[in-house]
C-alpha atoms as a PDB file:
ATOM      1  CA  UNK A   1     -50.531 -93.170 -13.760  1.00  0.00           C
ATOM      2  CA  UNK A   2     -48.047 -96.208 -13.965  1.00  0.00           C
ATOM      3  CA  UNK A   3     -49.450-100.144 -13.705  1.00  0.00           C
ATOM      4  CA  UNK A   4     -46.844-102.937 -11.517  1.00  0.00           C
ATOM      5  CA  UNK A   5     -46.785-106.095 -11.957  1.00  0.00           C
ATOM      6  CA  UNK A   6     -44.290-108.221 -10.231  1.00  0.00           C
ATOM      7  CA  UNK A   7     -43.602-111.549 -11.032  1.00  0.00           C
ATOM      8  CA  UNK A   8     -40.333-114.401 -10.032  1.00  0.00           C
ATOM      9  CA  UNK A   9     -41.535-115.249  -6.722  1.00  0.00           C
ATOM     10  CA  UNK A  10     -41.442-118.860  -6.117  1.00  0.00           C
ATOM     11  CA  UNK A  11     -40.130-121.310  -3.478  1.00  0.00           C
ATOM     12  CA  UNK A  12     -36.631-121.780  -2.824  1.00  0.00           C
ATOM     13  CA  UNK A  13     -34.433-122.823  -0.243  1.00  0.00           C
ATOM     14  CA  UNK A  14     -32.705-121.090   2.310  1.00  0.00           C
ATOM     15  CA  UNK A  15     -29.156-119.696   0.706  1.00  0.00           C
ATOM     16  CA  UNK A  16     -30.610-119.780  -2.562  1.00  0.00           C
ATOM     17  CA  UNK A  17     -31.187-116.528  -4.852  1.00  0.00           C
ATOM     18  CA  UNK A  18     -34.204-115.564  -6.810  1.00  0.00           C
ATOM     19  CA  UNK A  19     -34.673-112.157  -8.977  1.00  0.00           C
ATOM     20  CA  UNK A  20     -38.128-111.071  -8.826  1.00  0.00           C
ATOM     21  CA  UNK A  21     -39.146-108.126 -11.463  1.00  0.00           C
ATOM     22  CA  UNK A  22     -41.635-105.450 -11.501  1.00  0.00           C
ATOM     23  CA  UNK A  23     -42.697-104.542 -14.908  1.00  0.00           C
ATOM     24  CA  UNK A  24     -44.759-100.854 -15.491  1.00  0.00           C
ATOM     25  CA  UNK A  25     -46.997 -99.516 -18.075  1.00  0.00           C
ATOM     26  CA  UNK A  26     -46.931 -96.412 -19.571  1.00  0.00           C
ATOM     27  CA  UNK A  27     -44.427 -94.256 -21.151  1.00  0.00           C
ATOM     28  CA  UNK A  28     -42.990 -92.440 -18.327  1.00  0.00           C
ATOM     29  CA  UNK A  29     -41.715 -95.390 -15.939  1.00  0.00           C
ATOM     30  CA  UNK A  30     -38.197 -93.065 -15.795  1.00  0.00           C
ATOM     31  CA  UNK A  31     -40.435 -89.864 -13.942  1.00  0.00           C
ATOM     32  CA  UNK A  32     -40.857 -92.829 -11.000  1.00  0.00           C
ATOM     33  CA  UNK A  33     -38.726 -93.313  -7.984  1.00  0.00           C
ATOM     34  CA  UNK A  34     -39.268 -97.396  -7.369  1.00  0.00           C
ATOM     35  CA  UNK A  35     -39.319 -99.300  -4.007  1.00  0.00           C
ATOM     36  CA  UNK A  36     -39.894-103.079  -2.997  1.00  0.00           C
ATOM     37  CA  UNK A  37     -41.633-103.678   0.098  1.00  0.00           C
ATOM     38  CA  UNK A  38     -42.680-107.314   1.929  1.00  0.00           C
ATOM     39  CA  UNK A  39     -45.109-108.487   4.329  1.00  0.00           C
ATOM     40  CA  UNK A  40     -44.537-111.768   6.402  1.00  0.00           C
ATOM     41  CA  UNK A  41     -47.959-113.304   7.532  1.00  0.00           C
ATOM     42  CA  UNK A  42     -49.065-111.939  10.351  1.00  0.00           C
ATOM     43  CA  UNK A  43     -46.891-108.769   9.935  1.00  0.00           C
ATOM     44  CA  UNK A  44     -46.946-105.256   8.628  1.00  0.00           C
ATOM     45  CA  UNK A  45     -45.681-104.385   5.546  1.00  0.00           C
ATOM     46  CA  UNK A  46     -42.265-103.346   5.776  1.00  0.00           C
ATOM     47  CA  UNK A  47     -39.355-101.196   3.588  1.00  0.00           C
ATOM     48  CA  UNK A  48     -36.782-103.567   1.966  1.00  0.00           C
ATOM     49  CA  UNK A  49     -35.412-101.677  -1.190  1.00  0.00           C
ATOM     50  CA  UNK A  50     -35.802 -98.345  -2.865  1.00  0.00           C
ATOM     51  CA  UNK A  51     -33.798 -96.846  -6.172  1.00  0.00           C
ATOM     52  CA  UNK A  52     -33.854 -93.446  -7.621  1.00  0.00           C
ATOM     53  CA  UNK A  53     -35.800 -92.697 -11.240  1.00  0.00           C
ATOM     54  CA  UNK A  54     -32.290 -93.095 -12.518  1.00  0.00           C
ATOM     55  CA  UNK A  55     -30.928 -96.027 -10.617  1.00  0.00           C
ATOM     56  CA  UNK A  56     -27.829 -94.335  -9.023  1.00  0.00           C
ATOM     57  CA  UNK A  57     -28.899 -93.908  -5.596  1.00  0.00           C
ATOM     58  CA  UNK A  58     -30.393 -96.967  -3.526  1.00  0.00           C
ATOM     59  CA  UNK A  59     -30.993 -97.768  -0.007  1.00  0.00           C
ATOM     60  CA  UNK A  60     -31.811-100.710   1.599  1.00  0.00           C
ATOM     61  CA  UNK A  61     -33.510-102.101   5.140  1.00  0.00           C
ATOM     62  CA  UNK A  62     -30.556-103.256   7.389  1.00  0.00           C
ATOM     63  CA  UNK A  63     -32.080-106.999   7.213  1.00  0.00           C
ATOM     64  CA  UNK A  64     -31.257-107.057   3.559  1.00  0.00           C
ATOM     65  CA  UNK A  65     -28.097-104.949   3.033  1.00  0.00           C
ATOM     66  CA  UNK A  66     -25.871-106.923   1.493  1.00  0.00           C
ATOM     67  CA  UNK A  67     -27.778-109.910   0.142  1.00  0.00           C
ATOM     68  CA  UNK A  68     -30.757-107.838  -1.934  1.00  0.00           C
ATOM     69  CA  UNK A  69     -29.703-105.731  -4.809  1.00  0.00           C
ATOM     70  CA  UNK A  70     -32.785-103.138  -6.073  1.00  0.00           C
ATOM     71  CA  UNK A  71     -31.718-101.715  -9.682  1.00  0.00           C
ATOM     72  CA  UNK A  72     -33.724-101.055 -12.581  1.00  0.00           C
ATOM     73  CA  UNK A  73     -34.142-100.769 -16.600  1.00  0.00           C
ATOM     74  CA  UNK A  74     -35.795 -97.837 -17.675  1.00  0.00           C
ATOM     75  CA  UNK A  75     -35.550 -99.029 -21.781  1.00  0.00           C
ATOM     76  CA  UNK A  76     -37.412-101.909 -20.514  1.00  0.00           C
ATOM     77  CA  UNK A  77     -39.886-100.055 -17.677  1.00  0.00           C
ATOM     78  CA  UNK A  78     -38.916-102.658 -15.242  1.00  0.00           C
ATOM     79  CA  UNK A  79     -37.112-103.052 -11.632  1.00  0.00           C
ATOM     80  CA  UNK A  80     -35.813-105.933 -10.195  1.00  0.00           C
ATOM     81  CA  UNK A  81     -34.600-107.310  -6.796  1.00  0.00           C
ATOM     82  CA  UNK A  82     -31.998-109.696  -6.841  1.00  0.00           C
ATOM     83  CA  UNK A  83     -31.855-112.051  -3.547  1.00  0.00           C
ATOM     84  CA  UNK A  84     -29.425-113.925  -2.467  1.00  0.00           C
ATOM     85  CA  UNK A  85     -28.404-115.762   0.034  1.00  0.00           C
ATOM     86  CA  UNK A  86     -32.413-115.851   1.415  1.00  0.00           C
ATOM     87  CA  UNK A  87     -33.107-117.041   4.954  1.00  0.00           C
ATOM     88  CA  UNK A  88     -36.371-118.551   6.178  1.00  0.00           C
ATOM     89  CA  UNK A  89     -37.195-115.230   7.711  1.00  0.00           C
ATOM     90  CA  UNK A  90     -37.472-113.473   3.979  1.00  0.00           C
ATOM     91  CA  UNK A  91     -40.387-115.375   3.285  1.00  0.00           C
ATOM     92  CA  UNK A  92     -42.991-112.915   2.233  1.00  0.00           C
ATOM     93  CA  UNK A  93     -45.402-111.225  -0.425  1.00  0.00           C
ATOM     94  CA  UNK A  94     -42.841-108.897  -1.969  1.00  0.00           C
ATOM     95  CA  UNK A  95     -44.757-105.543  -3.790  1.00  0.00           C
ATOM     96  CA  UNK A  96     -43.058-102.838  -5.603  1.00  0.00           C
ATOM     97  CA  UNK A  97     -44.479 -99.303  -5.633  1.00  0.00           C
ATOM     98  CA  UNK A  98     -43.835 -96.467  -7.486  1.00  0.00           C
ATOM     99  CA  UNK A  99     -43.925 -92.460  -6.278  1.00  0.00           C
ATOM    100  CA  UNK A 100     -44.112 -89.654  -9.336  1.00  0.00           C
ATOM    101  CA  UNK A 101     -40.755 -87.366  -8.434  1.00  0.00           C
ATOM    102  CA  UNK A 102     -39.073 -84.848 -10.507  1.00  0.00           C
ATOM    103  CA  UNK A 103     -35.873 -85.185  -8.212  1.00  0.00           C
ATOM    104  CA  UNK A 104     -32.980 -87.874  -7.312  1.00  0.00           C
ATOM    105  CA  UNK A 105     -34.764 -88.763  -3.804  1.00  0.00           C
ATOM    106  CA  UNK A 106     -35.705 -92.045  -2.733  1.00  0.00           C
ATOM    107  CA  UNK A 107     -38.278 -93.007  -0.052  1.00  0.00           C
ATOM    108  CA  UNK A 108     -37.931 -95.509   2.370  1.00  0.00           C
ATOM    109  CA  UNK A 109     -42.000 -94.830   3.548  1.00  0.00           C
ATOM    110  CA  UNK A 110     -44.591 -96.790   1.990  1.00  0.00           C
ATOM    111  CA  UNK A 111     -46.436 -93.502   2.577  1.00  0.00           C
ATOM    112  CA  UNK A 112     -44.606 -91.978  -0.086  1.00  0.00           C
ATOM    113  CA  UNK A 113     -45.652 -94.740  -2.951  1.00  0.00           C
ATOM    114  CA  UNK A 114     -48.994 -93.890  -4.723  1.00  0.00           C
ATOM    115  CA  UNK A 115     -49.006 -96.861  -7.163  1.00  0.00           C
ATOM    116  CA  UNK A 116     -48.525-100.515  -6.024  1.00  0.00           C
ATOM    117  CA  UNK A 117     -48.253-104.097  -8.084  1.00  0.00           C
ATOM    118  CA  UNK A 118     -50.122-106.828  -6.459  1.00  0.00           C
ATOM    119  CA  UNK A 119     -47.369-108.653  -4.872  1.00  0.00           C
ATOM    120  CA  UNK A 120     -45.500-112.036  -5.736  1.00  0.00           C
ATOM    121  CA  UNK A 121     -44.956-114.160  -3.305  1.00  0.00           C
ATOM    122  CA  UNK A 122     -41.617-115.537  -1.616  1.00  0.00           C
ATOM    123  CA  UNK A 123     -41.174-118.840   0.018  1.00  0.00           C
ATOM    124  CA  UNK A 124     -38.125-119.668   1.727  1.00  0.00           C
ATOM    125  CA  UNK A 125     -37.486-123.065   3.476  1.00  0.00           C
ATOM    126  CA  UNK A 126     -34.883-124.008   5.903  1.00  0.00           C
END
């Protein structure tokens, strides 16, 4: 069982970056494919970022690719999001989750995650 906690959520303005960080307990953080998902009030939760146990493959929603950056630390148990370049319409409660694999796969399904942090949120202003 693995414990998230995100934190670096905060308000910004719109083209600004922010990293937010997802810190895990345990010992085994590297068995752990990671994601990052967001929900917008009033929305459903929705896929932004995902990274294999090792890092090397990511994929990303369309809305993001190119601005978000999902990579991760295993020494330190912890995955990030870098953001950059944020618009008013990435303002959100961003959660990472985390799905026991013994492959390389990521999963772009919040179905897939078994273990989620609490969420931090992000505020974006125009």
């Amino acid at each position: 069982q693995v414990q998230l906690v995100e934190s670096g959520g905060g308000l910004v303005q719109a083209g600004d970056s922010l990293r937010l960080s997802c810190a895990a307990s345990g010992r085994t953080f590297n068995m752990y494919a990671m994601g990052w998902f967001r929900q917008a009030p009033g929305k459903e939760r929705e896929f932004v970022a995902a990274c294999s146990r090792s890092g090397d493959s990511t994929a990303y929603a369309d809305s993001v690719k190119g601005r978000f950056t999902i990579s991760r630390d295993n020494a330190k148990n912890t995955v990030y999001l870098q953001m950059s370049s944020l618009k008013p319409e990435d303002t959100a409660v961003y959660s990472c989750a985390a799905v026991l694999t013994f492959g390389s796969g990521i999963w772009r399904s919040e179905d897939a995650y078994a273990y989620w942090g609490q969420g931090t949120l992000v505020t974006v202003s125009s």
